[in-house]
PDB file of N, CA and C in Angstrom:
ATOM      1  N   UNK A   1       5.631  -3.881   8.764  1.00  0.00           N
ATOM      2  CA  UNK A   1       6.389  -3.611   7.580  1.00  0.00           C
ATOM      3  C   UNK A   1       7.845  -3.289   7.898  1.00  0.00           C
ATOM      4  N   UNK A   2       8.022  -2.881   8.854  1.00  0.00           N
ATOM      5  CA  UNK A   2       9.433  -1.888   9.281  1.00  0.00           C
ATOM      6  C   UNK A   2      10.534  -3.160  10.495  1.00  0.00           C
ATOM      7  N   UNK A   3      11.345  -3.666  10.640  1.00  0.00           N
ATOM      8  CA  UNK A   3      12.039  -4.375  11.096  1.00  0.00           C
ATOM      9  C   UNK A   3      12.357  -3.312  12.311  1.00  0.00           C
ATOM     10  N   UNK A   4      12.854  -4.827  13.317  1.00  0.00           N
ATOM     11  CA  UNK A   4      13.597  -3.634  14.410  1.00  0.00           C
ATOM     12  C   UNK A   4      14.578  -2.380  13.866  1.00  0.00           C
ATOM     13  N   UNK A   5      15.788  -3.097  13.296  1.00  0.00           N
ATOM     14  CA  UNK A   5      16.758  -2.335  12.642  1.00  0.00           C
ATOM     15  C   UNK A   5      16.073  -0.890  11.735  1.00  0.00           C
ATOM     16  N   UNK A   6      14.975  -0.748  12.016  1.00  0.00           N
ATOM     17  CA  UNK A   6      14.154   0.481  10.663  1.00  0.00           C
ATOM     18  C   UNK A   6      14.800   0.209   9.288  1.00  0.00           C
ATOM     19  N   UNK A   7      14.637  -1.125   9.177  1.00  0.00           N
ATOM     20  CA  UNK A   7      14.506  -1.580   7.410  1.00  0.00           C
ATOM     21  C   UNK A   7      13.239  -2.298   7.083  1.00  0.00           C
ATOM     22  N   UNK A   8      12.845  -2.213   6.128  1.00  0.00           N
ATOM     23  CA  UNK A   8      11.724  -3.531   5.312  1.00  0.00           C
ATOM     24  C   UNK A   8      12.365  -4.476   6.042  1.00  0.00           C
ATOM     25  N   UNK A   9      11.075  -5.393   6.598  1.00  0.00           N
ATOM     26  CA  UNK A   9      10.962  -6.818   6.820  1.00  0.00           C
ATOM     27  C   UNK A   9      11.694  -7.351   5.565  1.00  0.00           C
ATOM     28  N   UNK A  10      11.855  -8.811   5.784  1.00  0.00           N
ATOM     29  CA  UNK A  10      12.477  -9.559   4.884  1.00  0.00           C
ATOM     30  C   UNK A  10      11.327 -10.203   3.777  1.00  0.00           C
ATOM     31  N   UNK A  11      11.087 -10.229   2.473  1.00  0.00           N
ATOM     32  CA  UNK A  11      10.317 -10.351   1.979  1.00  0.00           C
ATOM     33  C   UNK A  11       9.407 -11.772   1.992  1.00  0.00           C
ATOM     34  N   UNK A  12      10.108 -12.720   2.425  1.00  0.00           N
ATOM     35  CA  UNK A  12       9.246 -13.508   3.092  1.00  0.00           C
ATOM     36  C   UNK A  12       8.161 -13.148   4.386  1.00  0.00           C
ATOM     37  N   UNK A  13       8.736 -11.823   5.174  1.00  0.00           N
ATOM     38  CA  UNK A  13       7.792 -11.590   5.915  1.00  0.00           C
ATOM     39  C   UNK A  13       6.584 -10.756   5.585  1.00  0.00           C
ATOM     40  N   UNK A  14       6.957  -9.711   4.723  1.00  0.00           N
ATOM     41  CA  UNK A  14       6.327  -8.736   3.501  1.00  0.00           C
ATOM     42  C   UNK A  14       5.005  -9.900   3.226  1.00  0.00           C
ATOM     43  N   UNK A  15       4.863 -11.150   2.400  1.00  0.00           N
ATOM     44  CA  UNK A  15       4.055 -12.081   1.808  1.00  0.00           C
ATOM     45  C   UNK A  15       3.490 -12.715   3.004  1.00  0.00           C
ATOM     46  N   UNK A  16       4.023 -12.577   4.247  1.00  0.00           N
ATOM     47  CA  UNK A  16       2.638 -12.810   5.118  1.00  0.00           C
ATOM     48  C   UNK A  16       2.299 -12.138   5.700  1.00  0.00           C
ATOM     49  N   UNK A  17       2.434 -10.899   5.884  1.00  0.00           N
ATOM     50  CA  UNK A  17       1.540  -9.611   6.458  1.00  0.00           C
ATOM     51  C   UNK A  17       0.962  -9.654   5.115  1.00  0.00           C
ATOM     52  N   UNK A  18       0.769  -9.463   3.692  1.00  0.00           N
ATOM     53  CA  UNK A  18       0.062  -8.766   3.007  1.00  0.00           C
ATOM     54  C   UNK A  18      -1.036 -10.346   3.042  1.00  0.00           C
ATOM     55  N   UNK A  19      -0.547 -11.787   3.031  1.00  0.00           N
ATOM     56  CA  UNK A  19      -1.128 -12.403   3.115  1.00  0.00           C
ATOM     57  C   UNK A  19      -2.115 -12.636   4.135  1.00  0.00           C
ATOM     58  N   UNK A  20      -1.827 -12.452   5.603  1.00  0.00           N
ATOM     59  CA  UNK A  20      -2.667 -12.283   6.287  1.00  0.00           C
ATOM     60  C   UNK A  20      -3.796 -10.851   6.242  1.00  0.00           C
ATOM     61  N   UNK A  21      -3.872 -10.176   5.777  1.00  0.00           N
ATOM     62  CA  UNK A  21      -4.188  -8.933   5.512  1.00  0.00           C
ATOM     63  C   UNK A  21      -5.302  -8.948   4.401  1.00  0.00           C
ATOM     64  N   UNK A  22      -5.381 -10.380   3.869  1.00  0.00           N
ATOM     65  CA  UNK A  22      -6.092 -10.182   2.766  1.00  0.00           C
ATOM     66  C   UNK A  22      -5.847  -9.654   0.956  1.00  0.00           C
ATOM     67  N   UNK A  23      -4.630  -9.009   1.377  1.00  0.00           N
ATOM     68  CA  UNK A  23      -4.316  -8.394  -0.246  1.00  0.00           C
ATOM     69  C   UNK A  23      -3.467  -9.373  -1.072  1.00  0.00           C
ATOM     70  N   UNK A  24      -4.129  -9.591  -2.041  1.00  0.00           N
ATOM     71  CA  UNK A  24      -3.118 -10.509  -3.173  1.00  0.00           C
ATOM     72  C   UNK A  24      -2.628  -9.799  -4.294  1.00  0.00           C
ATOM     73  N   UNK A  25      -1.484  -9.741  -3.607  1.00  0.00           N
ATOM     74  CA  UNK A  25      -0.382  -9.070  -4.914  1.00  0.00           C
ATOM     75  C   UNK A  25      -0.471  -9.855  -6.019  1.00  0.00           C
ATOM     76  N   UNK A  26      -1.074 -10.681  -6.808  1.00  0.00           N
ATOM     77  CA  UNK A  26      -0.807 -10.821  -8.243  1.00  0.00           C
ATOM     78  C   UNK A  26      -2.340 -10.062  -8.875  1.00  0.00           C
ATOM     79  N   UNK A  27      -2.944  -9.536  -8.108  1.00  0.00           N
ATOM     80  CA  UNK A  27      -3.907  -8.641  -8.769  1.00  0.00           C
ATOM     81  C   UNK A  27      -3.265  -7.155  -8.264  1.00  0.00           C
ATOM     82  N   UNK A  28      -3.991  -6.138  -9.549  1.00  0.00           N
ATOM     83  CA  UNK A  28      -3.975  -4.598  -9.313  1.00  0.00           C
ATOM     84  C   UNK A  28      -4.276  -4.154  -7.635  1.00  0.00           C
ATOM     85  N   UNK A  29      -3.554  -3.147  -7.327  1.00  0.00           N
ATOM     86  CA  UNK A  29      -4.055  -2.638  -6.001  1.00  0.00           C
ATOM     87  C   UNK A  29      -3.600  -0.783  -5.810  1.00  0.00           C
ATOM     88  N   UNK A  30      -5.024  -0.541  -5.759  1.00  0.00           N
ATOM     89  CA  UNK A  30      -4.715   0.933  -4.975  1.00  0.00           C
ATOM     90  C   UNK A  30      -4.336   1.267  -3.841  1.00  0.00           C
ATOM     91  N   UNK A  31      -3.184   1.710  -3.738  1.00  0.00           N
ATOM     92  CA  UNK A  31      -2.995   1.864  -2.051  1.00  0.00           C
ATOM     93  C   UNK A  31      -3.573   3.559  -1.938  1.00  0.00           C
ATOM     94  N   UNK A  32      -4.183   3.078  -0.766  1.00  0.00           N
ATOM     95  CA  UNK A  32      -4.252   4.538  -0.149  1.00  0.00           C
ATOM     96  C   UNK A  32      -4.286   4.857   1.117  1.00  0.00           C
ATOM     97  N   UNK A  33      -4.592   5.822   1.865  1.00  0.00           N
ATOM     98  CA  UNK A  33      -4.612   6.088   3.176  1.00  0.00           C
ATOM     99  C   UNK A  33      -5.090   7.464   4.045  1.00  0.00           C
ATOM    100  N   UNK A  34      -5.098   7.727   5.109  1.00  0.00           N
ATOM    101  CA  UNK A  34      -6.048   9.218   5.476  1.00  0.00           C
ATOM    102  C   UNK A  34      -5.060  10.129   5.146  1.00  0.00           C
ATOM    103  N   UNK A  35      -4.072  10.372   4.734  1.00  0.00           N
ATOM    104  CA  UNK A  35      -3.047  11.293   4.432  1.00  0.00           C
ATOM    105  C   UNK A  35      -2.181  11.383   3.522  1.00  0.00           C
ATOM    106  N   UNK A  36      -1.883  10.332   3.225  1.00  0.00           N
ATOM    107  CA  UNK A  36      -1.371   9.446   1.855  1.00  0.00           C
ATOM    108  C   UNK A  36       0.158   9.650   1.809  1.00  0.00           C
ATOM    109  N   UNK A  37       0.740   9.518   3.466  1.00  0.00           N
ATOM    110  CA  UNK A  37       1.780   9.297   3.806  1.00  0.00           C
ATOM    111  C   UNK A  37       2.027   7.453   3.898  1.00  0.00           C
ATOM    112  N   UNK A  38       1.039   7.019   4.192  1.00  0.00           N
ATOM    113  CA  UNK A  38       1.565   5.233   4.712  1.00  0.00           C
ATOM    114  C   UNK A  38       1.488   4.215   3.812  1.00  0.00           C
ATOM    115  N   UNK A  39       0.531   5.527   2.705  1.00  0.00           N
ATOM    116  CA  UNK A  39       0.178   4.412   1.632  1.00  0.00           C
ATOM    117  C   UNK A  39       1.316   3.918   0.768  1.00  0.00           C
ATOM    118  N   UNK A  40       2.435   5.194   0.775  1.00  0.00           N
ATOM    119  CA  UNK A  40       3.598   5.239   0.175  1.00  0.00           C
ATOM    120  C   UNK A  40       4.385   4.082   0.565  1.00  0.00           C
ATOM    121  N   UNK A  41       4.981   3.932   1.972  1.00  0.00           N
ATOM    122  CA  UNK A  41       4.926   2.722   2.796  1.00  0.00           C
ATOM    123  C   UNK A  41       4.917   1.282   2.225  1.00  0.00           C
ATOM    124  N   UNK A  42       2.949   0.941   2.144  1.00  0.00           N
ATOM    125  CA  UNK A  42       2.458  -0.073   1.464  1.00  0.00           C
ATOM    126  C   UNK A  42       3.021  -0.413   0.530  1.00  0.00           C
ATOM    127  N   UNK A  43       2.945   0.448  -0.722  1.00  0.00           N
ATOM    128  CA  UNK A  43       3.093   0.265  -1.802  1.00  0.00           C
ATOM    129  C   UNK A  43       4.623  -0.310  -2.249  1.00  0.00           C
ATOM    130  N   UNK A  44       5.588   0.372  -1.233  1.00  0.00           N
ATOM    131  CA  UNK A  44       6.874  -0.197  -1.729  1.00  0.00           C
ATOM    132  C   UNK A  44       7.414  -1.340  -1.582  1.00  0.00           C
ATOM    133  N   UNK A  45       6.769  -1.641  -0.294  1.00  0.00           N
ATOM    134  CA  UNK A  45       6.620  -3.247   0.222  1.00  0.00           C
ATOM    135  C   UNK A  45       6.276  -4.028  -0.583  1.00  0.00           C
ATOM    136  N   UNK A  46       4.941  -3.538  -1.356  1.00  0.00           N
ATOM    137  CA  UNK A  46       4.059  -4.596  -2.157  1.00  0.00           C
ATOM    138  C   UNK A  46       5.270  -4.689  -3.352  1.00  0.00           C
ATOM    139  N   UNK A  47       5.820  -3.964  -3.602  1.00  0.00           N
ATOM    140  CA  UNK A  47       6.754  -3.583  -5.161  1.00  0.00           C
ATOM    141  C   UNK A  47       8.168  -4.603  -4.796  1.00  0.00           C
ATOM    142  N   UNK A  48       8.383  -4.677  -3.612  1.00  0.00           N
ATOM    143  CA  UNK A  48       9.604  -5.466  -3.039  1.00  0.00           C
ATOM    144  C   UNK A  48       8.680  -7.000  -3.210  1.00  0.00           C
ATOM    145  N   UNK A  49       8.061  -7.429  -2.966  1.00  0.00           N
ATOM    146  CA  UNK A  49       7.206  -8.556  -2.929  1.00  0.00           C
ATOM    147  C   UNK A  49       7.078  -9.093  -4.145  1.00  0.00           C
ATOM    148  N   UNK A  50       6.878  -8.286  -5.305  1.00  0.00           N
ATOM    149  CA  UNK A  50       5.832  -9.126  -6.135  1.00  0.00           C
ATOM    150  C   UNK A  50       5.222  -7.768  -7.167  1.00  0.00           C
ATOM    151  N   UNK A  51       6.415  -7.587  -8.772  1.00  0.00           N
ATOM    152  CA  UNK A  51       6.145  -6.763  -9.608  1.00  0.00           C
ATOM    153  C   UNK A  51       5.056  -7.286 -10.369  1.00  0.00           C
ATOM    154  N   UNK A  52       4.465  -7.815 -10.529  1.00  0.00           N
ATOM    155  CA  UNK A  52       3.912  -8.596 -11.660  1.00  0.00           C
ATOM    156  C   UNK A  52       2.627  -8.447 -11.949  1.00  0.00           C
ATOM    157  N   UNK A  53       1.396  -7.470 -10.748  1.00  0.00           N
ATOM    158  CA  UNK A  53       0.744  -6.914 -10.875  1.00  0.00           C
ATOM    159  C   UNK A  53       0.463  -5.257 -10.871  1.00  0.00           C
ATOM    160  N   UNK A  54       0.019  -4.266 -11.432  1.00  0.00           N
ATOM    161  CA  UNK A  54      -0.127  -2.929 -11.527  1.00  0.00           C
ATOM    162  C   UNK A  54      -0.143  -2.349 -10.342  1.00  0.00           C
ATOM    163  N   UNK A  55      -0.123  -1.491  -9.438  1.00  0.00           N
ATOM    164  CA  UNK A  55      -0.110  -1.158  -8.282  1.00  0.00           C
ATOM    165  C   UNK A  55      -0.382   0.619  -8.862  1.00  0.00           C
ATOM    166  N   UNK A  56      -1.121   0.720  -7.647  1.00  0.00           N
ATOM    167  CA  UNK A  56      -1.113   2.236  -7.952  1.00  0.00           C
ATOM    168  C   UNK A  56      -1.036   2.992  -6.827  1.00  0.00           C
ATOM    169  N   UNK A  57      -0.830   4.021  -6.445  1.00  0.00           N
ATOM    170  CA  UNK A  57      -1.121   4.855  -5.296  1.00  0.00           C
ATOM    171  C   UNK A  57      -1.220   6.198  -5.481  1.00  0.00           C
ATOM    172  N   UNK A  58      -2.719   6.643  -4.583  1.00  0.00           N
ATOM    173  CA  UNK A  58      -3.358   7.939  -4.429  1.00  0.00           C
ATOM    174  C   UNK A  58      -2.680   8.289  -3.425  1.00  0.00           C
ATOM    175  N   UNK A  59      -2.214   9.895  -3.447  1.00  0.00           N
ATOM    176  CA  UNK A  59      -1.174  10.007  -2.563  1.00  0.00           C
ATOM    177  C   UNK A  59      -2.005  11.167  -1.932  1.00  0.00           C
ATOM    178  N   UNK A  60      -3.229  11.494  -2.072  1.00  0.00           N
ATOM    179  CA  UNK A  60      -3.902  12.980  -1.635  1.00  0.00           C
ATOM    180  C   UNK A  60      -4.491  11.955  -0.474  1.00  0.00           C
ATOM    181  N   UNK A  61      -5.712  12.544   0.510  1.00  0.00           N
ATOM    182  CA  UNK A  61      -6.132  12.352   1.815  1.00  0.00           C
ATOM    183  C   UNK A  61      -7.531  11.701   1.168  1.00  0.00           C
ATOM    184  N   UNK A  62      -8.108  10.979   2.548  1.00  0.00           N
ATOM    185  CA  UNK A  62      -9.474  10.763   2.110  1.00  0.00           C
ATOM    186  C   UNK A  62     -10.404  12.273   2.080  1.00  0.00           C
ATOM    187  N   UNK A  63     -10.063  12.927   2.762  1.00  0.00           N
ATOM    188  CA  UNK A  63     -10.837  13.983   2.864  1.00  0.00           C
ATOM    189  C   UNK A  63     -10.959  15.005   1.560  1.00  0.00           C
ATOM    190  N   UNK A  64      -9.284  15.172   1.141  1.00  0.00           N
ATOM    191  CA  UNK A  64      -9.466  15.735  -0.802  1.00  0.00           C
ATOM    192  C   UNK A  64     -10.254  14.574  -1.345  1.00  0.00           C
ATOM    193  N   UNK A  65      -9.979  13.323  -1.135  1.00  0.00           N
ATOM    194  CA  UNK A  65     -10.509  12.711  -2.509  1.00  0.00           C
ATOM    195  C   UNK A  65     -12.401  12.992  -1.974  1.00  0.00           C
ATOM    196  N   UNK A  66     -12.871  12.552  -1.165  1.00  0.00           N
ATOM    197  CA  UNK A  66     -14.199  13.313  -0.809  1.00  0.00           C
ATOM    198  C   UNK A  66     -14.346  14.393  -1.383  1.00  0.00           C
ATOM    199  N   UNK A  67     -14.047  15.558  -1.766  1.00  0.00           N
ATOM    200  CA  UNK A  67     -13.771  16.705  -2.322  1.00  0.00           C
ATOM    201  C   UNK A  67     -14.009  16.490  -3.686  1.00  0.00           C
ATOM    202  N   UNK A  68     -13.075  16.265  -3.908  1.00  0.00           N
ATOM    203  CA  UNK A  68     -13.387  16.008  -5.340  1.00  0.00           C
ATOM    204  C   UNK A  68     -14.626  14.753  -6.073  1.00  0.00           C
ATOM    205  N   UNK A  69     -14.862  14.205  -5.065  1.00  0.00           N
ATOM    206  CA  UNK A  69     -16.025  12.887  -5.701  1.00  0.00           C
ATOM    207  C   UNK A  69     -17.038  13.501  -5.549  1.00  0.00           C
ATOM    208  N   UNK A  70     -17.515  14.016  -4.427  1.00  0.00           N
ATOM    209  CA  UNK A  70     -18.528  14.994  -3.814  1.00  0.00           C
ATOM    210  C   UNK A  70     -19.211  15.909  -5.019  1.00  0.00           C
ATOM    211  N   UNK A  71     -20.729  15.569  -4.867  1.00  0.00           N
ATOM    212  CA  UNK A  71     -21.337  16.372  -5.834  1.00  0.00           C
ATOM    213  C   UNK A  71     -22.012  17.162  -4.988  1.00  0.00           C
ATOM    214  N   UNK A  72     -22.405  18.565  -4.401  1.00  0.00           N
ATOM    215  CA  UNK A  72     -23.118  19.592  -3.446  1.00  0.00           C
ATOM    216  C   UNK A  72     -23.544  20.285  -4.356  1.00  0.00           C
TER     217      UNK A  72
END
């Protein structure tokens, strides 16, 4: 995602990492992540790429969201 220079790739490169990766930006996508530092990351990339589908991002950890899904 991050260029030598520490900028966003060029968005042609953005559409083939997410393309190789499996994710198709013209559908909805949750980003998330174990800390919900990288997901932030993802998501802006995907937003530089390609507005045209909903995007969302959980910004808590897997471990809160376990927490909270978790029935004990």
């Amino acid at each position: 995602m991050i260029a030598a220079d520490n900028t966003l790739k060029s968005t042609e490169e953005l559409k083939e990492l997410f393309a190789a990766a499996g994710v198709d930006l013209s559908q909805p996508v949750i980003f998330s992540c174990g800390k919900g530092v990288g997901a932030t990351l993802l998501k802006h990339a995907a937003d530089q790429v390609d507005t045209s589908a909903p995007r969302y991002l959980y910004d808590g950890s897997f471990y809160e969201y376990n927490k909270l899904t978790s029935h004990h």
